[in-house]
Protein backbone atom coordinates (compact mmCIF):
# COMPACT_ATOMS: atom_id res chain seq x y z
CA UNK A 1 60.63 -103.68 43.63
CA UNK A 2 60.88 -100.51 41.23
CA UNK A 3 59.65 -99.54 38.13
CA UNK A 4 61.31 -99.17 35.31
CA UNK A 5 61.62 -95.00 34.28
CA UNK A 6 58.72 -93.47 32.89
CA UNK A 7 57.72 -90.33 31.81
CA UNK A 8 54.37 -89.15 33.37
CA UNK A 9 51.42 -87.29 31.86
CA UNK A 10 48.51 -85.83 33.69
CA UNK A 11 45.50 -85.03 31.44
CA UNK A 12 42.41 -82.66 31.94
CA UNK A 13 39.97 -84.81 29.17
CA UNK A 14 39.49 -87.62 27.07
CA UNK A 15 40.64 -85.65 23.94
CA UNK A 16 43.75 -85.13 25.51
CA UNK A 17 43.92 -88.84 26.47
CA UNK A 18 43.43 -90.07 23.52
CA UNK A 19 45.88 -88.00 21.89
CA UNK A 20 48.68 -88.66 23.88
CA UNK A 21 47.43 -92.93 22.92
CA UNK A 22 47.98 -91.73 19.04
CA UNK A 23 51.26 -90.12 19.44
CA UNK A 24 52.86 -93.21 21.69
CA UNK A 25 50.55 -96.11 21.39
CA UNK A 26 51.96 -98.97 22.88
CA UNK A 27 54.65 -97.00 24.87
CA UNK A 28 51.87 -95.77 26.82
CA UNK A 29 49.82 -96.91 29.29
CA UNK A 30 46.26 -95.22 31.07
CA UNK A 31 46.44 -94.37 34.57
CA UNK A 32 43.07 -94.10 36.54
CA UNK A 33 43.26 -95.65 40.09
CA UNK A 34 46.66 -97.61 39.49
CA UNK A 35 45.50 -100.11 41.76
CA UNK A 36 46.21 -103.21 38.98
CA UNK A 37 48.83 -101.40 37.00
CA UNK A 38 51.24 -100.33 40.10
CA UNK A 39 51.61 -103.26 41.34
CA UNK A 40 52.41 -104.39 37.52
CA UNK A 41 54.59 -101.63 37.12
CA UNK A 42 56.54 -102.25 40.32
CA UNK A 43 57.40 -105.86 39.20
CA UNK A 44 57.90 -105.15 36.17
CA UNK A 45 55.30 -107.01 34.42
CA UNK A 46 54.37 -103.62 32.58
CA UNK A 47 57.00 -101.46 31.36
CA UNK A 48 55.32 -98.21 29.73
CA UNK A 49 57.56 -95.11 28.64
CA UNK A 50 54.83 -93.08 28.91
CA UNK A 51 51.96 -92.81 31.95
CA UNK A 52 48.95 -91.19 30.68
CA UNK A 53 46.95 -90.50 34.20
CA UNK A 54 43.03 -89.63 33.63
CA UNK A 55 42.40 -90.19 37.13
CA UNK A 56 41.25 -86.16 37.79
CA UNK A 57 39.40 -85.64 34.32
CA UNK A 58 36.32 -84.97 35.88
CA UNK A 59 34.55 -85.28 32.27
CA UNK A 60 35.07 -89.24 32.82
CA UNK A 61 33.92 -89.61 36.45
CA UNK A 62 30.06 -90.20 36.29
CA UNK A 63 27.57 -93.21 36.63
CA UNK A 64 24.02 -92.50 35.23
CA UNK A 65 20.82 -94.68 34.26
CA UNK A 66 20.73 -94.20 30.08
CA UNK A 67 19.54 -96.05 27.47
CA UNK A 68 18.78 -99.28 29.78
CA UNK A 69 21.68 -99.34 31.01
CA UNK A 70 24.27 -98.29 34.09
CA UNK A 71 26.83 -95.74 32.31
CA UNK A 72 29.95 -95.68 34.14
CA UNK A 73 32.63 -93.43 33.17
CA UNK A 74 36.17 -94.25 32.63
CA UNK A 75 37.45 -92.19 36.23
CA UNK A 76 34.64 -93.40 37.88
CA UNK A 77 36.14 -95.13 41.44
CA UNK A 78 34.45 -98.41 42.51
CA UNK A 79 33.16 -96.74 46.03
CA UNK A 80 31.02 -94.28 43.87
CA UNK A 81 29.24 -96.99 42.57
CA UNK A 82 28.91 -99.49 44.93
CA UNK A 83 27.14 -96.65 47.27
CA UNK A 84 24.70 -95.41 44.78
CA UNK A 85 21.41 -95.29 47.11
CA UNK A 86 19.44 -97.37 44.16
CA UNK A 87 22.37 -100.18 42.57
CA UNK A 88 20.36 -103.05 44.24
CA UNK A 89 17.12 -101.77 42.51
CA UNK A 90 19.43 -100.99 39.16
CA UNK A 91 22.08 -103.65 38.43
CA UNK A 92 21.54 -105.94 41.67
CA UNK A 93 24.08 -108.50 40.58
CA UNK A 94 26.75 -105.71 40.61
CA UNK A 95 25.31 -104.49 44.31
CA UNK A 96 26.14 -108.44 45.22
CA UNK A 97 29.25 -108.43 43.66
CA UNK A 98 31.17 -105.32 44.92
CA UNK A 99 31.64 -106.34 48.89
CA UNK A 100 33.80 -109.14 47.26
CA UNK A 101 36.17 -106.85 45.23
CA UNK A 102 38.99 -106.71 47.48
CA UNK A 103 38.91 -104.01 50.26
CA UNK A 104 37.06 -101.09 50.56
CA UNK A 105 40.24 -99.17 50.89
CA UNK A 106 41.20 -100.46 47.01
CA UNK A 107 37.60 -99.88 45.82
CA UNK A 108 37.90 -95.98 47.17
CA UNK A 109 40.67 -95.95 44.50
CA UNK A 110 40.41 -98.43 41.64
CA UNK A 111 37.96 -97.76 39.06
CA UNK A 112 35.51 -99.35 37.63
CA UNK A 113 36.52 -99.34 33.74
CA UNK A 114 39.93 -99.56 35.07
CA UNK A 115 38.97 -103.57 36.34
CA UNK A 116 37.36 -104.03 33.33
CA UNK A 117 40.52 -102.55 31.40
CA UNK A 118 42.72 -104.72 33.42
CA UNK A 119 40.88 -108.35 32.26
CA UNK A 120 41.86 -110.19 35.35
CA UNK A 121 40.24 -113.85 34.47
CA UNK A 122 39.91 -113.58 38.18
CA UNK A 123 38.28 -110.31 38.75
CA UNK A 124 34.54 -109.56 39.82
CA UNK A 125 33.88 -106.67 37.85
CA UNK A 126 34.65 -108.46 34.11
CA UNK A 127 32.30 -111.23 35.31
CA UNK A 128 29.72 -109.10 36.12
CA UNK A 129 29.77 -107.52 32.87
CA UNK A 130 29.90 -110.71 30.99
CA UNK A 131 27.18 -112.28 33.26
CA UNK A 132 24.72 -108.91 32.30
CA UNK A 133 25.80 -109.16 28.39
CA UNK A 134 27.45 -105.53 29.09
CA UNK A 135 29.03 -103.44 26.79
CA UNK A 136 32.58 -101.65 26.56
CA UNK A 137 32.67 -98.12 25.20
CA UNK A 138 36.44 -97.34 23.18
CA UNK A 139 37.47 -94.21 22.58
CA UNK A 140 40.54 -93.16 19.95
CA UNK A 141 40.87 -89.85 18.11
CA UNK A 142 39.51 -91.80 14.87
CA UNK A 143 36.02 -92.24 16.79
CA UNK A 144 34.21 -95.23 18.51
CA UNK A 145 33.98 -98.56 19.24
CA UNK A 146 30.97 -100.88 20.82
CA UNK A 147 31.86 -104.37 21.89
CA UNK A 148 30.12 -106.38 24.14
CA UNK A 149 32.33 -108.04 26.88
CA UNK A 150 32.05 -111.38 25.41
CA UNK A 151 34.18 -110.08 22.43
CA UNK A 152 36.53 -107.67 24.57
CA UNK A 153 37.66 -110.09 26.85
CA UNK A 154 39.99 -112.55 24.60
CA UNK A 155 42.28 -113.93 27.31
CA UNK A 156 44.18 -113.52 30.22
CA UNK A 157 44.98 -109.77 31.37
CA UNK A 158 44.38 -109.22 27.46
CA UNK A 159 41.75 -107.61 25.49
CA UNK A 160 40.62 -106.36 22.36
CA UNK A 161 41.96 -102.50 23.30
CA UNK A 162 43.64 -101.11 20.73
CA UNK A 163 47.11 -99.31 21.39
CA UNK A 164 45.31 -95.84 20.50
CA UNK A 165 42.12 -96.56 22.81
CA UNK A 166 40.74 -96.39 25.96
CA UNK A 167 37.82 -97.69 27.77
CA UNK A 168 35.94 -94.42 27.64
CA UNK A 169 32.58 -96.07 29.86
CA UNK A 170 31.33 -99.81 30.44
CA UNK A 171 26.95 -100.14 30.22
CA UNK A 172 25.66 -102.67 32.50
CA UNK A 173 21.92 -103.67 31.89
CA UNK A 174 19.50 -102.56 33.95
CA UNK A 175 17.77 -105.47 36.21
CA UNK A 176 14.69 -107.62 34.45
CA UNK A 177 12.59 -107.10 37.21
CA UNK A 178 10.99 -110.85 35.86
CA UNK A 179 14.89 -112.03 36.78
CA UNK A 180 16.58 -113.38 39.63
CA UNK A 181 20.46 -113.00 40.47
CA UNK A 182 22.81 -114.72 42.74
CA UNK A 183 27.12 -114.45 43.08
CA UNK A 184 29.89 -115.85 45.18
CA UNK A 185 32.79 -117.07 45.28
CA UNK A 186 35.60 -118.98 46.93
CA UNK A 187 38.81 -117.33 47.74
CA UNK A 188 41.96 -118.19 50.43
CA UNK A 189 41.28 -114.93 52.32
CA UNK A 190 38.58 -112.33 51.86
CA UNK A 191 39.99 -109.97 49.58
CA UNK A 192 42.18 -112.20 47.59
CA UNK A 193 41.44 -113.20 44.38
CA UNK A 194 38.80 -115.94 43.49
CA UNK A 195 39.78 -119.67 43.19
CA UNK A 196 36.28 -119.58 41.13
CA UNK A 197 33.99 -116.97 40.81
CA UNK A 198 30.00 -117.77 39.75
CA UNK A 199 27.57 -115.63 38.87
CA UNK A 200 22.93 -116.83 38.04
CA UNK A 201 20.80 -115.08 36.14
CA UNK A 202 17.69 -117.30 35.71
CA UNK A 203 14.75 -115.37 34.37
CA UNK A 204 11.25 -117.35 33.04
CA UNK A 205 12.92 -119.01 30.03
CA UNK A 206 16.46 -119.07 30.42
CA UNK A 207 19.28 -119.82 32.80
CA UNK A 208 22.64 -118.39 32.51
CA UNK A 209 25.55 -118.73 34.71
CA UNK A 210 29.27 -117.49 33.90
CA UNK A 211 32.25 -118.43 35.91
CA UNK A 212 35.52 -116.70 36.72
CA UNK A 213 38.78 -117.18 37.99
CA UNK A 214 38.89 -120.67 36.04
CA UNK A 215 39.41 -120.28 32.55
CA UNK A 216 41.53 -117.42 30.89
CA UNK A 217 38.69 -115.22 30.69
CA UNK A 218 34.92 -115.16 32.16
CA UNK A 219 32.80 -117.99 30.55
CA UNK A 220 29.03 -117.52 29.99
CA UNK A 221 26.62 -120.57 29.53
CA UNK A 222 23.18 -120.16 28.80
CA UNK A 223 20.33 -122.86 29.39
CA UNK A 224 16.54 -123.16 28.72
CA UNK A 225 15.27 -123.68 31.93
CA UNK A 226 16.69 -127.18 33.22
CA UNK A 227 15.02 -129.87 36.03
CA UNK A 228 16.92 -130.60 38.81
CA UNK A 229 17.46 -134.15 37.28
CA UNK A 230 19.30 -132.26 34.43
CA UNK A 231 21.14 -129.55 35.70
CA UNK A 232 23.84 -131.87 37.80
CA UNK A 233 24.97 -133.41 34.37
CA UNK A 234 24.60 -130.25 32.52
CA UNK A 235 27.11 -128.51 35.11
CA UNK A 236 29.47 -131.18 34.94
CA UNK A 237 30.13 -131.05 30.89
CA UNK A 238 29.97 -127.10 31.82
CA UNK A 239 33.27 -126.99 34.42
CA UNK A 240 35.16 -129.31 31.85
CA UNK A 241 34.20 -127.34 29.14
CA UNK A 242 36.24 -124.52 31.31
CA UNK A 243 39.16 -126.28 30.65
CA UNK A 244 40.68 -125.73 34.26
CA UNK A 245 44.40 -125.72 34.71
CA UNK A 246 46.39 -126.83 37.92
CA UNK A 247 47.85 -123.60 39.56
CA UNK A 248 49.97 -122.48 43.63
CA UNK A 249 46.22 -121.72 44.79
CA UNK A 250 43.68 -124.75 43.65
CA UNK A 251 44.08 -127.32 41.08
CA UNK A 252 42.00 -128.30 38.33
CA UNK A 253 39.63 -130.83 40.21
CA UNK A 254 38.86 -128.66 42.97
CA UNK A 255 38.07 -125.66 40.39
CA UNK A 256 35.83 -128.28 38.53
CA UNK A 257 33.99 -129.21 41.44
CA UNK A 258 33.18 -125.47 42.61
CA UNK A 259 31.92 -124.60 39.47
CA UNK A 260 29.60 -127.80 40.04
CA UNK A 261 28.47 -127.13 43.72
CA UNK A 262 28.73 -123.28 43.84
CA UNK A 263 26.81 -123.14 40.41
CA UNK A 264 23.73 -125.42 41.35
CA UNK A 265 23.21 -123.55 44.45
CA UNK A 266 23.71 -120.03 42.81
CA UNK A 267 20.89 -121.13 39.95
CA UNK A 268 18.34 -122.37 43.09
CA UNK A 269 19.04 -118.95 44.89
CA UNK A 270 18.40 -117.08 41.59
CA UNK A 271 15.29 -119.18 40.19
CA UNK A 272 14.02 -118.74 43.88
CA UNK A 273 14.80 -114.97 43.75
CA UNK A 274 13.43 -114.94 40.35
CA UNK A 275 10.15 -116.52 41.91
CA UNK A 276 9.32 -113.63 44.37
């Protein structure tokens, strides 16, 4: 498969990013690490005139601890967070999460903001930030925007970036060191994407698990802390409340019953985490 023609634009900053987003809007399309929208563009699915690549502005590829949070800039690769010598101490969910994310040899290249950009219901990175309560930093030439990824997420591969924006940085919360946190998932082959993704959080008062790869979009669910007794019928109403569909890779029953087993055992990992 080929493209359809584009014209392509290389840019040295956000400004100039977010300029060339004001003059074409929806004609144009951000380019970090391509490794979502080439494959798009190659079928077809995605059909920009214009290519607007930020993948060497060096002003948007950076990861520091700010405000409580993991700051990851919108150039930022995948590999340069995954090997920062303290994520399991800082955002341990995201340490667990990242061998998952495909291969190593897409991580060296896809970005970070560019996964969250993307809104694959059946991506790690999105559920990771929904799981944490991130938040998704826009950037037009009119200012910013702050939206946490419950309200940025609104579908599948669809989000609530504007034709003028882009995701300048994504803030993951810092670990509650009270917490615990647990992640996995069930896919056909390591690397492909998730027939259902699950990520625990259980801290002393609350439990919170949010699923992927199920419904349109990642799906949080918070809890006060359950009993065993309760938390079997509580994660049954859950995976219907998911509204699974039938689909080439699983169908709706088996999705249901993943979110059932894979989320009690992710919530006993966590609360026993959580415990030490």
């Amino acid at each position: 498969m080929k493209p359809a023609a584009f014209d392509y634009v290389r840019v040295d900053s956000a400004d100039e990013a977010v300029n060339m987003l004001a003059q074409y809007g929806q004609d144009a399309k951000i380019l970090a690490g391509g490794q979502s929208l080439m494959a798009m563009l190659n079928f077809r699915l995605a059909q920009p005139k214009v290519l607007v690549d930020i993948s060497r502005c060096t002003s948007l590829d950076y990861s520091r601890v700010e405000g409580g949070h993991l700051v990851v800039g919108a150039a930022a690769t995948q590999a340069s967070i995954e090997w920062r010598p303290a994520l399991a101490k800082e955002v341990p969910l995201l340490d667990l999460v990242f061998p998952s994310i495909s291969h190593f040899q897409v991580r060296n290249h896809g970005t970070v903001c560019g996964s969250i950009a993307h809104a694959d219901p059946s991506a790690e990175l999105p559920l990771c930030l929904t799981a944490l309560g991130g938040e998704v930093i826009l950037r037009s030439r009119s200012g910013h925007r702050i939206l946490k990824a419950d309200d940025f997420f609104t579908g599948m591969l669809t989000t609530a970036l504007g034709p003028d924006e882009i995701v300048e940085e994504v803030h993951f919360p810092l670990a509650d060191s009270r917490a615990g946190y647990a992640f996995e998932e069930v896919a056909m082959r390591h690397g492909d994407f998730a027939v259902a993704a699950v990520a625990a959080v259980v801290t002393p008062s609350s439990i919170a698990l949010t699923v992927g790869g199920v419904a349109d979009r990642p799906v949080r669910k918070t809890w006060p802390l359950l009993s065993d007794a309760d938390m079997e019928g509580e994660l049954n109403d859950f995976s219907w409340e998911l509204q699974a569909q039938n689909d080439i890779h699983a169908s709706a029953k088996y999705r249901r019953r993943l979110v059932r087993c894979l989320g009690q055992k992710l919530i006993i990992r966590a609360r026993n985490e959580a415990l030490r």
